[in-house]
N, C-alpha and C. Protein backbone atom coordinates (compact mmCIF):
# COMPACT_ATOMS: atom_id res chain seq x y z
N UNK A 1 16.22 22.57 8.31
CA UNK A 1 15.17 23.06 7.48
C UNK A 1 14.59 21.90 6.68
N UNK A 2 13.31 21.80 6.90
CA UNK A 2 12.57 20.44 5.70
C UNK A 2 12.20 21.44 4.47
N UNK A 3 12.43 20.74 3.65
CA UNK A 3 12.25 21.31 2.35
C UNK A 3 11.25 20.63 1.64
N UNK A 4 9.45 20.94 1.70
CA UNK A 4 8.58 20.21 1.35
C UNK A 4 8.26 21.26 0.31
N UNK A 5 8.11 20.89 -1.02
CA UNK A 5 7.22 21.08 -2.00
C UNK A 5 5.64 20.85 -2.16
N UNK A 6 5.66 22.14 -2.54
CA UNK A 6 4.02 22.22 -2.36
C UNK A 6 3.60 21.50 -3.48
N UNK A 7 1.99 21.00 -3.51
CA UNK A 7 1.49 20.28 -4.53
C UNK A 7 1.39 20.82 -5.83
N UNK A 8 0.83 20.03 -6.68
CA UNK A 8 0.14 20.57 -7.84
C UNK A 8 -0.85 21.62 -7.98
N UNK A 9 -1.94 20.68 -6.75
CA UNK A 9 -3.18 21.03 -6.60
C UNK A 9 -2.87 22.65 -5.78
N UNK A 10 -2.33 22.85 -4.82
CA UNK A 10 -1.87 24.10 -3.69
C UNK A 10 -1.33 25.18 -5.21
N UNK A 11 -0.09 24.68 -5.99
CA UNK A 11 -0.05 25.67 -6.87
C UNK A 11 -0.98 26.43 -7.98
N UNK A 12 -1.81 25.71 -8.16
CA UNK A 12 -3.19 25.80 -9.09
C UNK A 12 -3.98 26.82 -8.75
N UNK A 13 -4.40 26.25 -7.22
CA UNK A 13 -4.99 27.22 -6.54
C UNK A 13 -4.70 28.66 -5.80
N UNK A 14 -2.99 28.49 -5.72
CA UNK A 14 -2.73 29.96 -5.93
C UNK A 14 -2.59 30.87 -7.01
N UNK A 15 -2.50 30.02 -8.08
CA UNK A 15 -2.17 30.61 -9.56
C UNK A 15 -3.86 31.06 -10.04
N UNK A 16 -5.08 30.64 -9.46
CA UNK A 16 -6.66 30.94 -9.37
C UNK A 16 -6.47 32.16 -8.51
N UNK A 17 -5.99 31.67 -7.28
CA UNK A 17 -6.03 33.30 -6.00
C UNK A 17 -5.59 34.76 -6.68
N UNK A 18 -4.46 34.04 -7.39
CA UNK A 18 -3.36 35.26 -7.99
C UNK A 18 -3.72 36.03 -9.17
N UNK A 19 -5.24 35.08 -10.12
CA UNK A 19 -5.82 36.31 -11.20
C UNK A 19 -6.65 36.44 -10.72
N UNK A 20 -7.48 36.28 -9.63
CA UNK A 20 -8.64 36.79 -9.10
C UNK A 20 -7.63 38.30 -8.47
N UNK A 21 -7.36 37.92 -8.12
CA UNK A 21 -6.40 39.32 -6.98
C UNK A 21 -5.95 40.27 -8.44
N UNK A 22 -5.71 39.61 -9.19
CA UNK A 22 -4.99 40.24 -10.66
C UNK A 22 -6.29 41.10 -10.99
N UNK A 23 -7.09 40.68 -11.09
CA UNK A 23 -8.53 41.33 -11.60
C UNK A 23 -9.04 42.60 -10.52
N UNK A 24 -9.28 42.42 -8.98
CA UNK A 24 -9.40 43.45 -8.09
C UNK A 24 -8.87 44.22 -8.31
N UNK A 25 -7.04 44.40 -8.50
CA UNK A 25 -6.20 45.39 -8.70
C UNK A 25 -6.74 46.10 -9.74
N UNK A 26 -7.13 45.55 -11.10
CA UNK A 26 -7.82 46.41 -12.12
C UNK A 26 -8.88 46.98 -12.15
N UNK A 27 -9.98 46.52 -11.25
CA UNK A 27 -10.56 46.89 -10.80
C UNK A 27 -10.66 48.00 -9.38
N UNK A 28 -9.86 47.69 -8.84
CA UNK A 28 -9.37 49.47 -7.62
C UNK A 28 -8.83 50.19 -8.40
N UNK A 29 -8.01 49.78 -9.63
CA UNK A 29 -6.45 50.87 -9.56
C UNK A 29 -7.50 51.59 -10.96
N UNK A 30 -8.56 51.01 -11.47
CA UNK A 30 -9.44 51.86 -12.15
C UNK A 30 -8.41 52.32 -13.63
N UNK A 31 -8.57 51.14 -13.92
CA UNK A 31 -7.43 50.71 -15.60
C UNK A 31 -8.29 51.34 -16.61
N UNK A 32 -9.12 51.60 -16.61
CA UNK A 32 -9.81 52.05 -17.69
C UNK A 32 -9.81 53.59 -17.71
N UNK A 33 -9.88 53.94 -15.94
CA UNK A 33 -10.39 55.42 -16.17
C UNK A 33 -9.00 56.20 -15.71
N UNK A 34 -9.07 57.75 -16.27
CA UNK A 34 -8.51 58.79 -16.19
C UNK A 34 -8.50 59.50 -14.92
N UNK A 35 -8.67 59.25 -14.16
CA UNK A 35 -9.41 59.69 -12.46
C UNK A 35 -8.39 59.54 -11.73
N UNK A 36 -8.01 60.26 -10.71
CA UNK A 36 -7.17 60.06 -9.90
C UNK A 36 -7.76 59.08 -8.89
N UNK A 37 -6.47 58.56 -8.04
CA UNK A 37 -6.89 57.32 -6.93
C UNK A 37 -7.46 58.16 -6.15
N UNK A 38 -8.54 57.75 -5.28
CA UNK A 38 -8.46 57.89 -3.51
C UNK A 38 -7.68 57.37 -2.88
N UNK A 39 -7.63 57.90 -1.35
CA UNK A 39 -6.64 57.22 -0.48
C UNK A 39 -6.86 56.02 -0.49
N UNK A 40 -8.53 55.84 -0.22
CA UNK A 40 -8.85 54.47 0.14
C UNK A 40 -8.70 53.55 -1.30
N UNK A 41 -8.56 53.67 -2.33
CA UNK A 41 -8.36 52.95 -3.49
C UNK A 41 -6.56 52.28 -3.39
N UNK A 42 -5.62 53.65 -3.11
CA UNK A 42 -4.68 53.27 -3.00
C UNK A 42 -3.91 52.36 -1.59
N UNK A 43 -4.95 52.71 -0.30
CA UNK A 43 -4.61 51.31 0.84
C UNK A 43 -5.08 50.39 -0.17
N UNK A 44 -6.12 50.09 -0.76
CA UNK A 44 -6.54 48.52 -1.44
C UNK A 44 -5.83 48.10 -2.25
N UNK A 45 -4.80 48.79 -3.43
CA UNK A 45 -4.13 48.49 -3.64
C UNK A 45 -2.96 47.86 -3.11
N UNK A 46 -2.74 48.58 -2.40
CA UNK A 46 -1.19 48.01 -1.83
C UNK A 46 -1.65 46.50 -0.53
N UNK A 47 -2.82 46.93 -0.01
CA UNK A 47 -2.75 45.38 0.70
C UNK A 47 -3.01 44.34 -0.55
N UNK A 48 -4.16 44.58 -1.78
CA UNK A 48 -3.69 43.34 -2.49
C UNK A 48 -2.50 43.01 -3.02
N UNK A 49 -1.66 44.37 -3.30
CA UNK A 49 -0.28 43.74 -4.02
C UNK A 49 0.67 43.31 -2.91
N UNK A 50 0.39 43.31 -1.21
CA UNK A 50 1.40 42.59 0.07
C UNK A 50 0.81 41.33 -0.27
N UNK A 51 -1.01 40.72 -0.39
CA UNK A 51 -0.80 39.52 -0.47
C UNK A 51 -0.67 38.70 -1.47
N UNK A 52 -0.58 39.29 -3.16
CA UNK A 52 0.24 38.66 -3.89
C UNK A 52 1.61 38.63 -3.74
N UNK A 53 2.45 39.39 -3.28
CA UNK A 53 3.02 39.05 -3.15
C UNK A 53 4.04 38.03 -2.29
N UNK A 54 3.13 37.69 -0.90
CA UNK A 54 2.87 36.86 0.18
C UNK A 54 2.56 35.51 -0.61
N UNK A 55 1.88 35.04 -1.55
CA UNK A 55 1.73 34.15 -1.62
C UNK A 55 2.73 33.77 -2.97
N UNK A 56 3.27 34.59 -3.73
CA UNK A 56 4.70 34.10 -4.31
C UNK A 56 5.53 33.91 -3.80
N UNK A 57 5.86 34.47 -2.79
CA UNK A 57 6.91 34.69 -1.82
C UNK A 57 7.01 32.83 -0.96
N UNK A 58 5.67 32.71 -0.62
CA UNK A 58 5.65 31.42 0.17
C UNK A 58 5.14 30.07 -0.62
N UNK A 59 4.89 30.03 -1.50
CA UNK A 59 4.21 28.77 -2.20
C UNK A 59 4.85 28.88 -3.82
N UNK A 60 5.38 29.97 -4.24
CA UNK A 60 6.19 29.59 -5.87
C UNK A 60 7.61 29.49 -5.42
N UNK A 61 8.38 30.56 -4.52
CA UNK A 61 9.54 30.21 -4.15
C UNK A 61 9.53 29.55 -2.73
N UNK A 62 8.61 29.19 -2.47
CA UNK A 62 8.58 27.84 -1.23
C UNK A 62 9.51 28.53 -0.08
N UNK A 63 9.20 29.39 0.38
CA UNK A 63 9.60 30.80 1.76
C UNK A 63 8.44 29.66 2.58
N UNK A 64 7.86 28.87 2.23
CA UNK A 64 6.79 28.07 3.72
C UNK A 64 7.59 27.26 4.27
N UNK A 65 8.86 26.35 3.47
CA UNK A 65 9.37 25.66 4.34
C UNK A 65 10.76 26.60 5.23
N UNK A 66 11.00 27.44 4.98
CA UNK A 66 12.25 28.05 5.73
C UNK A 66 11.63 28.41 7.09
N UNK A 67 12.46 29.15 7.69
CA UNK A 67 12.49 29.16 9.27
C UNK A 67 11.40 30.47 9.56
N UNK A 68 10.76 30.51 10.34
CA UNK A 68 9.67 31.63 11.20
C UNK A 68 10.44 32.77 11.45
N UNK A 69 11.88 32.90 11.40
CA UNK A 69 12.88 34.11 11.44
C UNK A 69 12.62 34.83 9.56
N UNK A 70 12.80 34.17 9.00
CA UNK A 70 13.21 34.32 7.49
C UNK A 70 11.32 34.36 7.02
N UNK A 71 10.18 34.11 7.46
CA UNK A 71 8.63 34.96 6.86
C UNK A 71 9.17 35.77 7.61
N UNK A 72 8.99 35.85 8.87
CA UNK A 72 8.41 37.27 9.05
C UNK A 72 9.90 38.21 9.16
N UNK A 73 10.75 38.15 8.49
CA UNK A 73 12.01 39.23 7.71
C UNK A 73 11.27 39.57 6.65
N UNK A 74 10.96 38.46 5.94
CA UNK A 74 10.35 39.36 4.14
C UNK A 74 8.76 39.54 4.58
N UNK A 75 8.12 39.34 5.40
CA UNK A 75 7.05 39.51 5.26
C UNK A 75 6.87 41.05 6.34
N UNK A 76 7.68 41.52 6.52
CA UNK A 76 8.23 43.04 7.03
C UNK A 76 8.59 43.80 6.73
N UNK A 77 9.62 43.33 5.60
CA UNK A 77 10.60 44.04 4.95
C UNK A 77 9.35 44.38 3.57
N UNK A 78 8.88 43.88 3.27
CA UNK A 78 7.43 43.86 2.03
C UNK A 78 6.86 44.92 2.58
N UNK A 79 6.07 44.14 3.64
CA UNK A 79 5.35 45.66 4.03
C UNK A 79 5.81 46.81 4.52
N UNK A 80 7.11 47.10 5.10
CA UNK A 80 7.50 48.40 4.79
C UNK A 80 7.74 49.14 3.51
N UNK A 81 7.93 48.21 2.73
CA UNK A 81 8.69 49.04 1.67
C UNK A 81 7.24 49.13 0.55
N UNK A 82 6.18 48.86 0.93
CA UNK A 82 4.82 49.32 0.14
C UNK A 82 3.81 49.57 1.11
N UNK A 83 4.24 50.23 2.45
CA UNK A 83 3.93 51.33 3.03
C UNK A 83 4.65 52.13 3.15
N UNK A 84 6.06 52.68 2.24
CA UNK A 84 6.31 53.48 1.97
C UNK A 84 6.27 53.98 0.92
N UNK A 85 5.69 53.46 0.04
CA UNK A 85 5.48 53.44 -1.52
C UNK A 85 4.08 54.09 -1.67
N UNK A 86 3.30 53.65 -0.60
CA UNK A 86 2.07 53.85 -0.26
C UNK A 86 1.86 55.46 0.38
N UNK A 87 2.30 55.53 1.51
CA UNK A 87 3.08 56.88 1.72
C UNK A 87 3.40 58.02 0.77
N UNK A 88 3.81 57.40 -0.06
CA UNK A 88 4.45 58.69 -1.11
C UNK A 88 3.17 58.95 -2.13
N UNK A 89 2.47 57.98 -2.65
CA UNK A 89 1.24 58.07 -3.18
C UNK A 89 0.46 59.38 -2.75
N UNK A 90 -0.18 58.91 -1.40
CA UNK A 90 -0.69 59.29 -0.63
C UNK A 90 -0.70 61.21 -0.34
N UNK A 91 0.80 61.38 -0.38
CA UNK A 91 1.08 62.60 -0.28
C UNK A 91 1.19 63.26 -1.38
């Protein structure tokens, strides 16, 4: 396993990705209002919160340098478990 640390610059710019994405969520999940979700509000939710959490997962705890067995385990195991979260919403 090489164990490369990501830059300054790479963390910056996910820590930019990650309140822009921070802001959409408040904006779908409708923080202000009293309203129930739609379905389609709640898929948008949950794919932005798979790829925040995709990009903590791989660039703050550095999951980019480990093995192509070990992404796509957590990057499976994620999305099942907030398409089942999603699921229960839903219903």
């Amino acid at each position: 396993m090489k164990f490369k640390n990501p830059s300054i610059r790479t963390l910056i710019f996910c820590w930019l990705a990650l309140m822009i994405l921070t802001i959409g969520t408040m904006i779908s999940g409708r923080v202000t209002s009293d309203v129930a979700l739609s379905s389609v509000l709640i898929i948008t939710l949950g794919f932005i919160t798979w790829f925040k959490s995709m990009i903590i997962l791989r660039y703050y705890l550095n999951l980019a340098s480990a093995s192509t067995g070990w992404n796509k385990t957590f990057n499976s195991y994620l999305f099942a478990v907030l398409g089942i979260i999603m699921l229960i919403f839903l219903l």
